[in-house]
PDB file of N, CA and C in Angstrom:
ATOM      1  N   UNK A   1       7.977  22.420 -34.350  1.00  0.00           N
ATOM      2  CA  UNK A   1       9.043  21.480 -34.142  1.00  0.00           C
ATOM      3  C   UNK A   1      10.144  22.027 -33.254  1.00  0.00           C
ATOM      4  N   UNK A   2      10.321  23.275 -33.496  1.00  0.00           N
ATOM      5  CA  UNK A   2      11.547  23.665 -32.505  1.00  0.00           C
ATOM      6  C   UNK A   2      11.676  24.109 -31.400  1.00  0.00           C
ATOM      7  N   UNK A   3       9.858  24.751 -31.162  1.00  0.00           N
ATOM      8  CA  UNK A   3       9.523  24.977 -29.857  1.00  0.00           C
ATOM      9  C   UNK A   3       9.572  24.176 -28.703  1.00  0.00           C
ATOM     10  N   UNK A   4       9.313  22.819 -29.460  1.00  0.00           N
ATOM     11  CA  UNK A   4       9.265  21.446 -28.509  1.00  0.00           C
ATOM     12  C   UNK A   4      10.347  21.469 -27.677  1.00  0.00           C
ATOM     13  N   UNK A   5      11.580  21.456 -27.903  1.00  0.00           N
ATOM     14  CA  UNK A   5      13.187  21.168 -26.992  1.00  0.00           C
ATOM     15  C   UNK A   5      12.522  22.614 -25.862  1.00  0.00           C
ATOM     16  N   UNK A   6      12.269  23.892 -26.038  1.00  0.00           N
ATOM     17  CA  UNK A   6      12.062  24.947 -25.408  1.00  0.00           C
ATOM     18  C   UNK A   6      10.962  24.572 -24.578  1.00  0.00           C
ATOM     19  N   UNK A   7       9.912  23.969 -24.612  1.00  0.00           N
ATOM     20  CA  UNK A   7       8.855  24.200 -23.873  1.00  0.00           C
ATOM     21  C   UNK A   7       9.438  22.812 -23.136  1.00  0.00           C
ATOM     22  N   UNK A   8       9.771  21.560 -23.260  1.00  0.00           N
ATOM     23  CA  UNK A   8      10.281  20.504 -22.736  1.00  0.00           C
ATOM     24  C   UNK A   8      11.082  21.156 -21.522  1.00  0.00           C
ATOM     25  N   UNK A   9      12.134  22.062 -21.746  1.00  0.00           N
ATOM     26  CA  UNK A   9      13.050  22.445 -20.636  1.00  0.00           C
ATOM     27  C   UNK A   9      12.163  23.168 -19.906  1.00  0.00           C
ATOM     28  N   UNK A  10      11.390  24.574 -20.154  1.00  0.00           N
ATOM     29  CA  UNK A  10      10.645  25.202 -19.215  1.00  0.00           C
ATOM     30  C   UNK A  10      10.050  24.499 -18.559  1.00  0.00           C
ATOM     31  N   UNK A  11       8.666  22.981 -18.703  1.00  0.00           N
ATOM     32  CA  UNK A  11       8.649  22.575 -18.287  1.00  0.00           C
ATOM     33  C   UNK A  11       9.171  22.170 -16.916  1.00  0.00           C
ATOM     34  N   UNK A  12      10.064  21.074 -17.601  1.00  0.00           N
ATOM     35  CA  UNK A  12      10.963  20.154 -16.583  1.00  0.00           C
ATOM     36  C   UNK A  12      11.863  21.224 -15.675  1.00  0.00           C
ATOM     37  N   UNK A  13      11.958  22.280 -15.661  1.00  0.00           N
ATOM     38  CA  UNK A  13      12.561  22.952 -14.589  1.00  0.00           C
ATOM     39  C   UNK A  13      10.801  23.999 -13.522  1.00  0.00           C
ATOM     40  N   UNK A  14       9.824  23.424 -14.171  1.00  0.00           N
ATOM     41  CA  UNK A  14       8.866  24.271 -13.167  1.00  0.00           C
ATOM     42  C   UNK A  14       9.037  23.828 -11.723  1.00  0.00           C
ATOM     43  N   UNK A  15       8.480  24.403 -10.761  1.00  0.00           N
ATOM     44  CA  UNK A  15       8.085  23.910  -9.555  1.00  0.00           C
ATOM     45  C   UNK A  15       7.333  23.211  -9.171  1.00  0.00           C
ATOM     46  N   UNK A  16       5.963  23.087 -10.037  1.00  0.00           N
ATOM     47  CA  UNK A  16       4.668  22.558 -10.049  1.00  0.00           C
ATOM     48  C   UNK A  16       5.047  20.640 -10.398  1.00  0.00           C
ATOM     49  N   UNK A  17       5.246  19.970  -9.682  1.00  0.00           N
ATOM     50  CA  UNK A  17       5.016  18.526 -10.219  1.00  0.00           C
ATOM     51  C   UNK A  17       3.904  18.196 -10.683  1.00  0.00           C
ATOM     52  N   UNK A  18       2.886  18.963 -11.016  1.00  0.00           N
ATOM     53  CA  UNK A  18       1.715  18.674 -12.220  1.00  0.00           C
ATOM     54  C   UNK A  18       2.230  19.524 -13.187  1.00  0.00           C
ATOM     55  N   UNK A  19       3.071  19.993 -13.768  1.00  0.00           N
ATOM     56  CA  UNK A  19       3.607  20.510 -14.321  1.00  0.00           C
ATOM     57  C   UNK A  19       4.828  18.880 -15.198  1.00  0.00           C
ATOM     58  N   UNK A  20       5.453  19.400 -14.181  1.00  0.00           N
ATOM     59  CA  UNK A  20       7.006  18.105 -14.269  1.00  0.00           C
ATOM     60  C   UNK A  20       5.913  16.651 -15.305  1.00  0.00           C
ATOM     61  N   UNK A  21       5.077  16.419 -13.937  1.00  0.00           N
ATOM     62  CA  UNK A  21       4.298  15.091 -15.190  1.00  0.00           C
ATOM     63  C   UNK A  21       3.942  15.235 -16.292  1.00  0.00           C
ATOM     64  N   UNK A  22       3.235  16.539 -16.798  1.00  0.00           N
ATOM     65  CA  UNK A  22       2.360  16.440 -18.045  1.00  0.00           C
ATOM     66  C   UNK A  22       3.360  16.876 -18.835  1.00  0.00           C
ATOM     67  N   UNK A  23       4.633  17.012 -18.404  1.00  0.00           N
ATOM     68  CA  UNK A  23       6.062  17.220 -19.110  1.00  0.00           C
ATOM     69  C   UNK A  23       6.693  16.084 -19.604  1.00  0.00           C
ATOM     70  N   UNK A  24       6.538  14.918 -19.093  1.00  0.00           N
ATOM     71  CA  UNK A  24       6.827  13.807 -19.311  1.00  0.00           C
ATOM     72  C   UNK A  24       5.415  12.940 -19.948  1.00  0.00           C
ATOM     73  N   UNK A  25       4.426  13.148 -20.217  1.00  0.00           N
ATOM     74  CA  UNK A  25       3.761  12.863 -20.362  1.00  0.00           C
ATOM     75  C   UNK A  25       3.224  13.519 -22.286  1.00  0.00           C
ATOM     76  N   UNK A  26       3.803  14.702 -22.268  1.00  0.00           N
ATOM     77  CA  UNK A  26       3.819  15.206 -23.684  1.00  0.00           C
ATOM     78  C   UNK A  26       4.994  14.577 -24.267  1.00  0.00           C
ATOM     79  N   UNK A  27       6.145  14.483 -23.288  1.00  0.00           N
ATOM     80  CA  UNK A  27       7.485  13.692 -24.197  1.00  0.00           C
ATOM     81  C   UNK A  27       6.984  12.495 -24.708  1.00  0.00           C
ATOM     82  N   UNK A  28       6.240  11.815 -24.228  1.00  0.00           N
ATOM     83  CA  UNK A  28       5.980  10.191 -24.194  1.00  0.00           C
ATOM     84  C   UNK A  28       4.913  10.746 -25.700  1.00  0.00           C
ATOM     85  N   UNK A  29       3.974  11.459 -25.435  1.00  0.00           N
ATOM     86  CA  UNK A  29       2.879  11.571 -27.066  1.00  0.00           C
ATOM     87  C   UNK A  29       3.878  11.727 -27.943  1.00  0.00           C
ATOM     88  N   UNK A  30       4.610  12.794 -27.609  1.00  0.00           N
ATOM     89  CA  UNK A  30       5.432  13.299 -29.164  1.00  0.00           C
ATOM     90  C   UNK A  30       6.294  11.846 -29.672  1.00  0.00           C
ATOM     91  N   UNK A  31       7.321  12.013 -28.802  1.00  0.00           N
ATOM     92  CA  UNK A  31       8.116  10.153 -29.145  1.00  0.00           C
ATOM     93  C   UNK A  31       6.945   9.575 -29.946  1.00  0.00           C
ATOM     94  N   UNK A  32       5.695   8.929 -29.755  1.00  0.00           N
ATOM     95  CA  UNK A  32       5.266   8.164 -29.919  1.00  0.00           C
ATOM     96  C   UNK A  32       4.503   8.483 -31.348  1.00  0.00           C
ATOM     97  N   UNK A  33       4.998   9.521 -31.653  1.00  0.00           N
ATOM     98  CA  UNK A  33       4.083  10.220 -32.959  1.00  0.00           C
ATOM     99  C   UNK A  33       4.851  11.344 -33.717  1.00  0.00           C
ATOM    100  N   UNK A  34       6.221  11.027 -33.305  1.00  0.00           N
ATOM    101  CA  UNK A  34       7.200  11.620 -34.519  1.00  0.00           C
ATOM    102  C   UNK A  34       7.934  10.641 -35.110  1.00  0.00           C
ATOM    103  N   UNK A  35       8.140  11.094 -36.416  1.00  0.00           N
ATOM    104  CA  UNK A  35       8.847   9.717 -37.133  1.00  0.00           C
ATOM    105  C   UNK A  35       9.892   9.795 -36.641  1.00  0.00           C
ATOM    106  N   UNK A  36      10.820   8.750 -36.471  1.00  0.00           N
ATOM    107  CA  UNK A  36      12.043   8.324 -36.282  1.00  0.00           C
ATOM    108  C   UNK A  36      12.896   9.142 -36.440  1.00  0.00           C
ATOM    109  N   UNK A  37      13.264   9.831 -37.562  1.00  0.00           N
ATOM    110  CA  UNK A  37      14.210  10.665 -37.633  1.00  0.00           C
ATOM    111  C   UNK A  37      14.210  12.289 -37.174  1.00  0.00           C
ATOM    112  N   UNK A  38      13.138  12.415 -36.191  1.00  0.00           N
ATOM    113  CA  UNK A  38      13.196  13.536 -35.803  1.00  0.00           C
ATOM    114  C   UNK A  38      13.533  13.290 -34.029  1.00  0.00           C
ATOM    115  N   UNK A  39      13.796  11.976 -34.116  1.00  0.00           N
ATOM    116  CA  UNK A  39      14.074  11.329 -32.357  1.00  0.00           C
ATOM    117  C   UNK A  39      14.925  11.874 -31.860  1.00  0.00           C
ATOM    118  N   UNK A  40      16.260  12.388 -32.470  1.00  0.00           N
ATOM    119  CA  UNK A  40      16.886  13.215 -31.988  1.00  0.00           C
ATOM    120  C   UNK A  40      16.955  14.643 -31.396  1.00  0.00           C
ATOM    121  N   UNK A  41      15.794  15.242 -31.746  1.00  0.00           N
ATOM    122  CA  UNK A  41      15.383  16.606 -30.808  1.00  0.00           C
ATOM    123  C   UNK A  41      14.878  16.225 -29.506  1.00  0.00           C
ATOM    124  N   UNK A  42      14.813  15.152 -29.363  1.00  0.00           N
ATOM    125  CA  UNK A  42      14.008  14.957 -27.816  1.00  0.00           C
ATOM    126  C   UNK A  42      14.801  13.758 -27.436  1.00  0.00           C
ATOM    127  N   UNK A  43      15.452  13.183 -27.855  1.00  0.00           N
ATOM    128  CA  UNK A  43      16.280  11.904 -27.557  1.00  0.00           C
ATOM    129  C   UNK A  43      17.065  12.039 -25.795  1.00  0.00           C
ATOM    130  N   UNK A  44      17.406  13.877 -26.265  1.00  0.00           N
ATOM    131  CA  UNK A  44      18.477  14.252 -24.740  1.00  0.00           C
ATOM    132  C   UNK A  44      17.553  14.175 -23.909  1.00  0.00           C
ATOM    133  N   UNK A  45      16.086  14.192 -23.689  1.00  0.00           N
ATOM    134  CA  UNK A  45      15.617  14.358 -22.784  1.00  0.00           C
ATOM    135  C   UNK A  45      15.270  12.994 -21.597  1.00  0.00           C
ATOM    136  N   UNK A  46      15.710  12.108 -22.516  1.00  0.00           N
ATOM    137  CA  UNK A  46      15.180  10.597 -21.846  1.00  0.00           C
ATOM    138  C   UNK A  46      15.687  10.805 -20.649  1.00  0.00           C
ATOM    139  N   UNK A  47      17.132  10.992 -19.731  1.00  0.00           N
ATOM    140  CA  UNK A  47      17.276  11.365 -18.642  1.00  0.00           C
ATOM    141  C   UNK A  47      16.586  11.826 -17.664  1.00  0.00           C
ATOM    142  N   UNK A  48      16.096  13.066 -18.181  1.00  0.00           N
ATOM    143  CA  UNK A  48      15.235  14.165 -17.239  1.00  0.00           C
ATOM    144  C   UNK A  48      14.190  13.892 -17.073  1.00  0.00           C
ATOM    145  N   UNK A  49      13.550  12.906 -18.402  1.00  0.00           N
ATOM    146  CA  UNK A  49      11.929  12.565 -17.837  1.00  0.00           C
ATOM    147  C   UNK A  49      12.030  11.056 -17.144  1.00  0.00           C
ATOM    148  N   UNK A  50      12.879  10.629 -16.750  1.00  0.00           N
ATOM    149  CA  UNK A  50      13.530   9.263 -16.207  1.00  0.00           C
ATOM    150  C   UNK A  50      13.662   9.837 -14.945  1.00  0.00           C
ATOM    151  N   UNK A  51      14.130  10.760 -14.251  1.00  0.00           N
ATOM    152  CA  UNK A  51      14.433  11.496 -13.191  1.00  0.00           C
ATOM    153  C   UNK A  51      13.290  11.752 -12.438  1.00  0.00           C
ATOM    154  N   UNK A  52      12.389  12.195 -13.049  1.00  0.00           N
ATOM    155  CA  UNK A  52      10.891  13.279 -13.039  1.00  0.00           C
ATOM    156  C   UNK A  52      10.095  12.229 -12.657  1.00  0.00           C
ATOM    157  N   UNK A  53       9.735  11.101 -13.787  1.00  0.00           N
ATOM    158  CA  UNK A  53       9.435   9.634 -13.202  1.00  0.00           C
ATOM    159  C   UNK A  53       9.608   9.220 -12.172  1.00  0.00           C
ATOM    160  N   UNK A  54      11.281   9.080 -11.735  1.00  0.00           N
ATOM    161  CA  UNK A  54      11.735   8.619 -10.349  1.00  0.00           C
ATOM    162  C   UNK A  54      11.327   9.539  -9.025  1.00  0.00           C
ATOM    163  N   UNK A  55      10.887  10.423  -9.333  1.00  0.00           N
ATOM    164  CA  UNK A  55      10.396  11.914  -8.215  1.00  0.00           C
ATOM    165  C   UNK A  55       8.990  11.270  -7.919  1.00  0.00           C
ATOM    166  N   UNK A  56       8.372  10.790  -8.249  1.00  0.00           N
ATOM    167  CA  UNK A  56       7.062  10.096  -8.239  1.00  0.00           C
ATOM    168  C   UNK A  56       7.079   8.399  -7.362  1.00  0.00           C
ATOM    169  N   UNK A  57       7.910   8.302  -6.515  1.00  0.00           N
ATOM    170  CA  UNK A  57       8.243   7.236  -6.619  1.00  0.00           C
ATOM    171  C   UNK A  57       7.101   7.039  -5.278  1.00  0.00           C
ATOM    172  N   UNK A  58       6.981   8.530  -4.359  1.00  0.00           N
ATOM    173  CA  UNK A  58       6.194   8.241  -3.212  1.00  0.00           C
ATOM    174  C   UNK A  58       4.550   8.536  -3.880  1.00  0.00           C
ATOM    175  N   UNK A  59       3.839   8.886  -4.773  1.00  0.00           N
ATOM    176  CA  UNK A  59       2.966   9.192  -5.645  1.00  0.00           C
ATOM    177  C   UNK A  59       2.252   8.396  -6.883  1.00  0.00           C
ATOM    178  N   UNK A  60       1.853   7.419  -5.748  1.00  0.00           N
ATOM    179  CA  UNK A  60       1.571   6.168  -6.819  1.00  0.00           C
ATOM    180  C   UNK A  60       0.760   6.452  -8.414  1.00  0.00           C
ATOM    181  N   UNK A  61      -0.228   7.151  -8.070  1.00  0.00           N
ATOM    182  CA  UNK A  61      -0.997   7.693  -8.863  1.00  0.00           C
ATOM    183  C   UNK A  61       0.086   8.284 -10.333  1.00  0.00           C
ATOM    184  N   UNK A  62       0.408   9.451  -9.892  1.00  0.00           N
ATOM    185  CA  UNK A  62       1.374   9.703 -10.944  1.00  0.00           C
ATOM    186  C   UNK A  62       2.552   9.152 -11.428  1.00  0.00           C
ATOM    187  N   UNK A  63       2.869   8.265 -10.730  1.00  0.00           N
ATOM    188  CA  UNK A  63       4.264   7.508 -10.987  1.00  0.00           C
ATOM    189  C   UNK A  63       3.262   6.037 -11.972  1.00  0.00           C
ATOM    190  N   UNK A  64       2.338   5.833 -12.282  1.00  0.00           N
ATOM    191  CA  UNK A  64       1.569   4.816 -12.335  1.00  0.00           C
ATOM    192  C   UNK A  64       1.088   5.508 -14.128  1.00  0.00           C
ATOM    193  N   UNK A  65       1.009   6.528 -13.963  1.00  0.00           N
ATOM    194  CA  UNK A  65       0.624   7.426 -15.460  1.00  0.00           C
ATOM    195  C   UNK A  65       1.487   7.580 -16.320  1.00  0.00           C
ATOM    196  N   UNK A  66       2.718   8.030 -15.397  1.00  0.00           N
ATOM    197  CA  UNK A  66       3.999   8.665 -16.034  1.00  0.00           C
ATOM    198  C   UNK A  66       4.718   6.454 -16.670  1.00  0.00           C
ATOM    199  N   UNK A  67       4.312   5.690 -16.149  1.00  0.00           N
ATOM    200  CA  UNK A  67       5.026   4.474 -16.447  1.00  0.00           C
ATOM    201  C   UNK A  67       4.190   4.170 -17.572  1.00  0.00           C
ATOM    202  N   UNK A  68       3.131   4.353 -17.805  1.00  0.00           N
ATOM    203  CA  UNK A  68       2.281   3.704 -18.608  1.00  0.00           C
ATOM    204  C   UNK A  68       2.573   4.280 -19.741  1.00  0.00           C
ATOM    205  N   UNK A  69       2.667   5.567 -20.231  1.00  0.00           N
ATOM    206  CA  UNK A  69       2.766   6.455 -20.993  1.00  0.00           C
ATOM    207  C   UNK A  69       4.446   6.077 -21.789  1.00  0.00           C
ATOM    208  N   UNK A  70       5.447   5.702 -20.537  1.00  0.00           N
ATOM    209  CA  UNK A  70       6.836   5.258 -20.970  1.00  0.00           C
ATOM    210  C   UNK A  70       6.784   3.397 -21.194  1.00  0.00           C
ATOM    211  N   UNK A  71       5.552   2.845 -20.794  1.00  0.00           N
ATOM    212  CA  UNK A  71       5.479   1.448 -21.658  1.00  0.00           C
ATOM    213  C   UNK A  71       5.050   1.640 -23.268  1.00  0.00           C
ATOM    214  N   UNK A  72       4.396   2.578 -23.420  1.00  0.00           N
ATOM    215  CA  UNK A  72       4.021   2.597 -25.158  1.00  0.00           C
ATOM    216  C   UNK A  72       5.074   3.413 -25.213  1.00  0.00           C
ATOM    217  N   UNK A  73       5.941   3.991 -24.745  1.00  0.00           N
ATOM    218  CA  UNK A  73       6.891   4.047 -25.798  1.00  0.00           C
ATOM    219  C   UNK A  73       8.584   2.973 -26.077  1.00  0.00           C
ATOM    220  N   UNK A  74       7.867   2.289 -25.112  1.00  0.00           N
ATOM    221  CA  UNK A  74       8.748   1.090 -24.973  1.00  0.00           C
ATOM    222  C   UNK A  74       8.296   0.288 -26.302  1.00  0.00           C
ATOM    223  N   UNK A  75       7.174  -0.023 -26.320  1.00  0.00           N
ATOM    224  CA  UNK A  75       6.157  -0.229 -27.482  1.00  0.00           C
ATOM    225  C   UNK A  75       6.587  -0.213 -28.725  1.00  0.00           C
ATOM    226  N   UNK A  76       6.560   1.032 -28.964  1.00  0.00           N
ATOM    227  CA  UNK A  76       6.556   1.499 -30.267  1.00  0.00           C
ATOM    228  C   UNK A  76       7.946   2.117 -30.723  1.00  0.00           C
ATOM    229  N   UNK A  77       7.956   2.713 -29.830  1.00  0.00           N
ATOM    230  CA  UNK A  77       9.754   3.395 -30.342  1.00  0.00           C
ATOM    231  C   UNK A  77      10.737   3.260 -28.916  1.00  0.00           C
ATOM    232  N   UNK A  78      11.171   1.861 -28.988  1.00  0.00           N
ATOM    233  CA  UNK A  78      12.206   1.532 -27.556  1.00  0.00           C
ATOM    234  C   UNK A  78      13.770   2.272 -27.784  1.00  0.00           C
ATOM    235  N   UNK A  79      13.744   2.298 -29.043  1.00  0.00           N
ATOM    236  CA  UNK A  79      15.182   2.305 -29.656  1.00  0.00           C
ATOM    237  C   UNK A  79      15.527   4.120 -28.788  1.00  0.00           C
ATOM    238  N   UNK A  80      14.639   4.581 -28.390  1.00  0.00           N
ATOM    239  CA  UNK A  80      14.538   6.189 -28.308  1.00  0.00           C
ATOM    240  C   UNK A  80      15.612   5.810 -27.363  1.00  0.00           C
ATOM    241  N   UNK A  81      15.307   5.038 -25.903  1.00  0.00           N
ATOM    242  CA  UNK A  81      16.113   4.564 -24.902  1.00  0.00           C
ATOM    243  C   UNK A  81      17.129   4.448 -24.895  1.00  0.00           C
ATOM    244  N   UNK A  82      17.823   3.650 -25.954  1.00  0.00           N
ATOM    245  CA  UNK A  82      19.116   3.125 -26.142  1.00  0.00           C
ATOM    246  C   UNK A  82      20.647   3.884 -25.544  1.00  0.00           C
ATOM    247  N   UNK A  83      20.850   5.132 -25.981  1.00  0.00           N
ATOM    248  CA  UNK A  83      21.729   5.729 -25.539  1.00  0.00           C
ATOM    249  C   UNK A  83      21.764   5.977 -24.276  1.00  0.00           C
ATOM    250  N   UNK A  84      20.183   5.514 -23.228  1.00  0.00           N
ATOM    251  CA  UNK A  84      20.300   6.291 -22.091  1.00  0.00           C
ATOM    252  C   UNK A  84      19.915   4.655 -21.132  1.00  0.00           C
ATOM    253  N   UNK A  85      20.590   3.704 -21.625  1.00  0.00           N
ATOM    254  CA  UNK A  85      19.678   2.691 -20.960  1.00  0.00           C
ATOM    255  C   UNK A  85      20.986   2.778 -19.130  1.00  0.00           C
ATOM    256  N   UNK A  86      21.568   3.320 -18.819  1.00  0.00           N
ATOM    257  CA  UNK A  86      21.941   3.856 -17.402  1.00  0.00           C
ATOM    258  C   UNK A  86      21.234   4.560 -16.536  1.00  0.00           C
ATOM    259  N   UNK A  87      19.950   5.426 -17.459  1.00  0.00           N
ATOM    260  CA  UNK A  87      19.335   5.762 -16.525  1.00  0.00           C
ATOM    261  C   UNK A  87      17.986   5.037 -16.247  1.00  0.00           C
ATOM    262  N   UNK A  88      18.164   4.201 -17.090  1.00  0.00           N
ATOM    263  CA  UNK A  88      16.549   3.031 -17.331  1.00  0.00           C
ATOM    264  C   UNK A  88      16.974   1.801 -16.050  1.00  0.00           C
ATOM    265  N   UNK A  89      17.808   1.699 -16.072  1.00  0.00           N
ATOM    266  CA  UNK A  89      17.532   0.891 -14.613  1.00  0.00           C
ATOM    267  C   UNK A  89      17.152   1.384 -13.052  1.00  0.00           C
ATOM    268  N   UNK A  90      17.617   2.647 -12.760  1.00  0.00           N
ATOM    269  CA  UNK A  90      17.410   2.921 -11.920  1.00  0.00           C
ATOM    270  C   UNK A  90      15.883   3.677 -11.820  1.00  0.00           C
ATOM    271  N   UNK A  91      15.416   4.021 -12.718  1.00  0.00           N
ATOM    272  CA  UNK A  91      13.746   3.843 -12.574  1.00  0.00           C
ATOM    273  C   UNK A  91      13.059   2.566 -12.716  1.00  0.00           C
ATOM    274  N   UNK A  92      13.716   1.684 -13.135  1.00  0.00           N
ATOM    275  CA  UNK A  92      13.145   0.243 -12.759  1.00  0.00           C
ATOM    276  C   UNK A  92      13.076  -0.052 -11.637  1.00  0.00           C
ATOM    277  N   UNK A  93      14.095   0.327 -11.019  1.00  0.00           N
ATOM    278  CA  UNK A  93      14.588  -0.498  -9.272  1.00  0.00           C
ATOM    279  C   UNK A  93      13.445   0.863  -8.506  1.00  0.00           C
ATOM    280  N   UNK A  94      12.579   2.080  -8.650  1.00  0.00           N
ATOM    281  CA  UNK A  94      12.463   2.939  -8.198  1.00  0.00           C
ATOM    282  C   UNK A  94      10.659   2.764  -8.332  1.00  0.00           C
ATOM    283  N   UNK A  95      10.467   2.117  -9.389  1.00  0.00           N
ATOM    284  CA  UNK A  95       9.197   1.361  -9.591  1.00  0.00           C
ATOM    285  C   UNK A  95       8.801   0.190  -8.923  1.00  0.00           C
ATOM    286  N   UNK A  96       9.890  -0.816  -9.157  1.00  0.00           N
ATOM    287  CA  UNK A  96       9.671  -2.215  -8.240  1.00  0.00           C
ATOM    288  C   UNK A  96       9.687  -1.596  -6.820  1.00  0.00           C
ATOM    289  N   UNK A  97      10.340  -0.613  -5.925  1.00  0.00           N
ATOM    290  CA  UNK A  97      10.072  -0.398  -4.671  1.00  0.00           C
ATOM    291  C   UNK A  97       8.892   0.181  -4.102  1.00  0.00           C
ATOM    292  N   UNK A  98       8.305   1.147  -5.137  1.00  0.00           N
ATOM    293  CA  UNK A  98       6.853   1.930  -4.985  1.00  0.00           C
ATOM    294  C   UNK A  98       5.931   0.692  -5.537  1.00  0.00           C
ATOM    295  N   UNK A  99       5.758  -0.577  -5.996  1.00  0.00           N
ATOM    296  CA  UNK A  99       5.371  -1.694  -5.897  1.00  0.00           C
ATOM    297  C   UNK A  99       5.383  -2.484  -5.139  1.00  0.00           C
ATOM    298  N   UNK A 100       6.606  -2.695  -3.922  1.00  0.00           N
ATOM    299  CA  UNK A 100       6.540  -3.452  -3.307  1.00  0.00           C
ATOM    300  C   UNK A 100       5.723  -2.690  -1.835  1.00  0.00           C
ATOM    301  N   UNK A 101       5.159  -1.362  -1.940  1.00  0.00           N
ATOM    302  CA  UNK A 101       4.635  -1.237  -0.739  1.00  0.00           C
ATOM    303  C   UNK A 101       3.607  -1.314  -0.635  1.00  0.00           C
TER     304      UNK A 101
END
């Protein structure tokens, strides 16, 4: 449980953007398979994997994995979002443009 916040940051600061994704891509399993009240160890991260997402914007493929993965947790646990819904629009507007090409 506590390693998670630690390996989340190493992660999200690698160089490797196959790295950065499967970083956002473990945030999205765990969210989706920790109870509720442990949402708060990973809650800070909604930003950074919102960011990491938006880095994908020329990378359809991965920007296409990394969304799918953040629709089930729209799904199942939306509420995770809530505090960070400022940075949820601007990966909306960052999706609809890598859509419209």
């Amino acid at each position: 449980g506590d390693h998670l916040p630690l390996m989340l940051q190493a992660c999200l600061a690698d160089t490797s953007a196959l790295v950065r994704k499967e970083a956002v891509l473990l945030f999205a399993a765990t969210v989706e398979n920790l109870p509720q009240e442990d949402w708060a160890m990973v809650r800070e991260f909604v930003p950074e994997m919102l960011r990491i997402v938006r880095s994908f914007e020329n990378y359809e493929p991965d920007l296409r994995e990394c969304i799918k993965a953040f629709t089930q947790i729209a799904e199942s646990a939306a509420t995770v979002f809530q505090a960070h819904l400022a940075a949820v629009l601007p990966t909306m507007l960052t999706v609809a443009r890598a859509r419209g090409r």
